[in-house]
Protein backbone atom coordinates (compact mmCIF):
# COMPACT_ATOMS: atom_id res chain seq x y z
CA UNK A 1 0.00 0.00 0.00
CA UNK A 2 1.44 3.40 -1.02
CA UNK A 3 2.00 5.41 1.98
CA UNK A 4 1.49 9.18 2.11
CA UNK A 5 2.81 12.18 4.17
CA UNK A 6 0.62 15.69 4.36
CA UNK A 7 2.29 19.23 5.56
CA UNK A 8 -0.05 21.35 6.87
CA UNK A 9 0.47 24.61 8.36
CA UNK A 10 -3.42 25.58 9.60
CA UNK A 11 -6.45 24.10 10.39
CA UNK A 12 -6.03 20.92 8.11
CA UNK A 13 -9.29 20.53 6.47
CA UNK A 14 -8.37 19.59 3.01
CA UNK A 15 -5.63 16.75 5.00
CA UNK A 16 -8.68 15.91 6.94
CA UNK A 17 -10.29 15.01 3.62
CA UNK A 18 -8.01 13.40 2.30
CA UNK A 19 -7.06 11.00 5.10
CA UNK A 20 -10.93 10.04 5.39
CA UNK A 21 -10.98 9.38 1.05
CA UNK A 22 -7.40 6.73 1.48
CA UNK A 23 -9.10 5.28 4.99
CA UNK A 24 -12.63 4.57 2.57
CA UNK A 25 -11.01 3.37 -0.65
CA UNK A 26 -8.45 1.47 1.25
CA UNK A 27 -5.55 2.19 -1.96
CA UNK A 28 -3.59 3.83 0.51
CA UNK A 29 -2.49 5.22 3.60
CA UNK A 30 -1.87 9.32 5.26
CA UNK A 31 1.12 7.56 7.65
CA UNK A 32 2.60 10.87 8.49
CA UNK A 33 1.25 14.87 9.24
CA UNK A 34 4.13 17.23 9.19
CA UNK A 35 3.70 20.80 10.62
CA UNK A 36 5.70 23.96 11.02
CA UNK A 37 3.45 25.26 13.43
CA UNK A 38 3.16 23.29 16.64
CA UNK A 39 -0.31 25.27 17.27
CA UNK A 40 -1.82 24.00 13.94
CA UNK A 41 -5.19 22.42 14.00
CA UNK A 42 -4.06 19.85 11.38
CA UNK A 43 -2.06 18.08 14.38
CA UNK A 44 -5.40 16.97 16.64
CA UNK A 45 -7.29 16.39 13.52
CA UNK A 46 -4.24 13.81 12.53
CA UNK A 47 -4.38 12.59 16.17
CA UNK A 48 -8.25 11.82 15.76
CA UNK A 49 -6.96 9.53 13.17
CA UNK A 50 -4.34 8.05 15.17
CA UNK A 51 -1.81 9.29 12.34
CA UNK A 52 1.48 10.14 13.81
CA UNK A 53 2.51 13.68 13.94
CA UNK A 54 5.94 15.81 13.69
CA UNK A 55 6.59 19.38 13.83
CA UNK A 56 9.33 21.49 13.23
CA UNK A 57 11.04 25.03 12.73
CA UNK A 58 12.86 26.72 10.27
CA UNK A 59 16.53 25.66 11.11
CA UNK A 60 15.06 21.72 10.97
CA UNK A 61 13.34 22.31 7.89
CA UNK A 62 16.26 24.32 6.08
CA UNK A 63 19.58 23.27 7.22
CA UNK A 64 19.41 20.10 7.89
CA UNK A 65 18.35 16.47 6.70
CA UNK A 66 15.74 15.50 9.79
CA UNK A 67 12.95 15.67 7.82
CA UNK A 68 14.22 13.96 4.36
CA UNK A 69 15.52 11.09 6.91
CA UNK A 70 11.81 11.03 8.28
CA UNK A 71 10.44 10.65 5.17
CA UNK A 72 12.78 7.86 3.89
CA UNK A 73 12.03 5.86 7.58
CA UNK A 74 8.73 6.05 7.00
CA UNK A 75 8.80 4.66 3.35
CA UNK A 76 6.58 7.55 2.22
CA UNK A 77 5.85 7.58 -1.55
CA UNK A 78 4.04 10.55 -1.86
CA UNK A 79 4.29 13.90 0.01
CA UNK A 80 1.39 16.08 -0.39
CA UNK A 81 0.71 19.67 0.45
CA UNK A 82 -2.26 20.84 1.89
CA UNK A 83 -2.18 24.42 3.34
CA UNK A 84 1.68 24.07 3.60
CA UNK A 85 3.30 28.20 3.50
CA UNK A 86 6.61 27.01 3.34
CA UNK A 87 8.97 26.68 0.34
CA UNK A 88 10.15 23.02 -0.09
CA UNK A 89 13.81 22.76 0.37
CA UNK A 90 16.43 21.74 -2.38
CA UNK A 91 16.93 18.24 -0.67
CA UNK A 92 13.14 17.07 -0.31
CA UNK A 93 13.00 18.23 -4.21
CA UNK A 94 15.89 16.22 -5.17
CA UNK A 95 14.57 12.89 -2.88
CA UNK A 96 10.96 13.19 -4.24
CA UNK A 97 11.37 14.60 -7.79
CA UNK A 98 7.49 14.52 -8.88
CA UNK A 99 6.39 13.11 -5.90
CA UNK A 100 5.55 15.97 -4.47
CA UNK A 101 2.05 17.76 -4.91
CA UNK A 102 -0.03 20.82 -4.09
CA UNK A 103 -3.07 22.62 -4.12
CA UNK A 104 -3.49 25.92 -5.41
CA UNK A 105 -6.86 28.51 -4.16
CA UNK A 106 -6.59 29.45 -8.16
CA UNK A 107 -6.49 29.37 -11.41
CA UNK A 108 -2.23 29.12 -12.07
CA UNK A 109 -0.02 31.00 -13.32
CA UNK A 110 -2.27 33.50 -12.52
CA UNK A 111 -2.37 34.71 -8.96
CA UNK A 112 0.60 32.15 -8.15
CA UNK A 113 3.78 32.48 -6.20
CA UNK A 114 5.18 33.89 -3.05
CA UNK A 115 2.50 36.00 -0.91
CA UNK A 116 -0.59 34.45 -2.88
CA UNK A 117 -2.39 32.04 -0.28
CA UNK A 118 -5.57 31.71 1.52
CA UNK A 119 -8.00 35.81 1.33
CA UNK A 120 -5.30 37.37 -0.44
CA UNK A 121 -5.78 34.94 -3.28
CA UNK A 122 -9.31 35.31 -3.69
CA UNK A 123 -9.41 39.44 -2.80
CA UNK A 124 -6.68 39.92 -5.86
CA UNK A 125 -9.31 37.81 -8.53
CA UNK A 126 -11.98 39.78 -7.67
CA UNK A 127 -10.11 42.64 -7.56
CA UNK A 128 -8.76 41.93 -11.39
CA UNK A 129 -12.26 41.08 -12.61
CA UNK A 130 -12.30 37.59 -13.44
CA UNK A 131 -15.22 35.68 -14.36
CA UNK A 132 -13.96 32.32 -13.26
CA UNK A 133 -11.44 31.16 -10.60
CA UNK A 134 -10.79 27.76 -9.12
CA UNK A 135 -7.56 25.35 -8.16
CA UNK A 136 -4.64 24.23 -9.02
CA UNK A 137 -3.62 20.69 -8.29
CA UNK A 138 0.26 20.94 -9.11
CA UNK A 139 3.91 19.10 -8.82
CA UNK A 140 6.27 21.40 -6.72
CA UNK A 141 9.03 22.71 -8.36
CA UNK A 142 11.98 25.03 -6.56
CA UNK A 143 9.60 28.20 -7.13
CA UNK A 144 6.37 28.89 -5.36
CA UNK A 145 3.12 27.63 -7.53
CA UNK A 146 5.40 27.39 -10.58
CA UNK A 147 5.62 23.34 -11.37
CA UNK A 148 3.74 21.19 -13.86
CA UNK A 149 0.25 21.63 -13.76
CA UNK A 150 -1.56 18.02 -13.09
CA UNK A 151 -5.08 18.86 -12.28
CA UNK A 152 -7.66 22.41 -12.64
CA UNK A 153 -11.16 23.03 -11.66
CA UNK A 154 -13.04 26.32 -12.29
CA UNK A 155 -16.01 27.70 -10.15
CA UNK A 156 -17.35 30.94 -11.58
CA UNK A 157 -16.99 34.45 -10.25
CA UNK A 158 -20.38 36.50 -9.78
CA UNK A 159 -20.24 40.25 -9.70
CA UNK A 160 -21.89 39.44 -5.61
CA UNK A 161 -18.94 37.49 -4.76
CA UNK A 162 -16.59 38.74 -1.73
CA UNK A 163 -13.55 36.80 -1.02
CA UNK A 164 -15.17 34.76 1.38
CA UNK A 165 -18.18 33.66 -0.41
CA UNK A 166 -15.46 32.40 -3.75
CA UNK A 167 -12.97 30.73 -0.69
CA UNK A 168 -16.22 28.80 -0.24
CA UNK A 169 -16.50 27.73 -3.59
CA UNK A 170 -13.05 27.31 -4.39
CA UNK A 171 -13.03 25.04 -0.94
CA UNK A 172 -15.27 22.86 -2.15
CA UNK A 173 -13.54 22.09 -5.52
CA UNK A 174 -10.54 21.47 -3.28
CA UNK A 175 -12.37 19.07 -1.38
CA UNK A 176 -14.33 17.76 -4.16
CA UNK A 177 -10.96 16.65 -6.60
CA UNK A 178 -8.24 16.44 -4.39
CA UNK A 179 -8.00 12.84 -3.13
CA UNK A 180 -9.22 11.71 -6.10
CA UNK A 181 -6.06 13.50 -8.13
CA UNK A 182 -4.18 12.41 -5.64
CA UNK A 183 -5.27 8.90 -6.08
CA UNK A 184 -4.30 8.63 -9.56
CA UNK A 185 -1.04 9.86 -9.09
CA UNK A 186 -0.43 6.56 -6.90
């Protein structure tokens, strides 16, 4: 069974999801949720799944090979953002070379890259007018929202929209496609 590892850095809804879609279908398994905030929501929801937990800072995460050594003792196939802030570091890259994913609030390229997550996402594509936004279901790359595109899913963008109203919609693509992308990847 393929094993999977989720970093999370909030409340852990979409990991949530997808840890309930692999413990239904039975294909495979969340073994591991990784957080750099020790505070994050995502941590009790893994621990209401009996899914073992690990967080860490900066210095960990950057400068040294803790987490890459992790991953490899845990026999994790796929890694799997889900709310995840953080740039992935040069030696998780080179380890899991398109076997890492992630989940964009938007339509990429547009309204990609460092500073676009979460309100700020959906405030700048009403701001620019769009008709139509969505997500992004993408490889990770050494820039922010910039690698191969796997999966997109559109929800449309009404002139009553605010950015919490589209963060609804754009939630429940997110929750609607990504296990199931993810599943075909393994």
């Amino acid at each position: 069974m393929k094993r999977l590892a989720i970093f999370a850095s909030g409340s852990g809804t979409n990991a949530e999801n997808i840890i309930e879609y692999f413990n239904e279908k039975g294909i495979a398994e969340v073994s591991l949720i990784l957080s750099n905030d020790k505070n994050a929501y995502v941590l009790e929801r893994a621990r209401k799944h009996n899914i073992p937990t690990v967080t860490f800072n900066r210095k960990t995460f950057y400068e040294t090979d803790v987490i890459l050594d992790l991953l490899h003792e845990m026999q994790i196939d796929l890694v799997v953002l889900a709310g995840f802030l953080w740039k992935v570091p040069g030696n998780l890259l080179k380890a899991y070379p398109d076997r890492i994913v992630n989940i964009h609030p938007a339509l990429l390229p547009k309204y990609g890259g460092k500073g676009f997550y979460g309100t700020k996402v959906h405030e700048s594509v009403i701001a620019a007018g769009e008709k139509e936004s969505g997500i992004t279901i993408h490889y990770v790359n050494e820039h922010y929202d910039a690698g191969q595109i796997i999966f997109q899913a559109t929800c449309p963008v009404l002139a009553e929209d605010t950015p919490e109203s589209l963060a609804i919609k754009v939630h429940a693509l997110e929750y609607a496609h990504f296990p199931g992308v993810i599943a075909r990847l393994i």
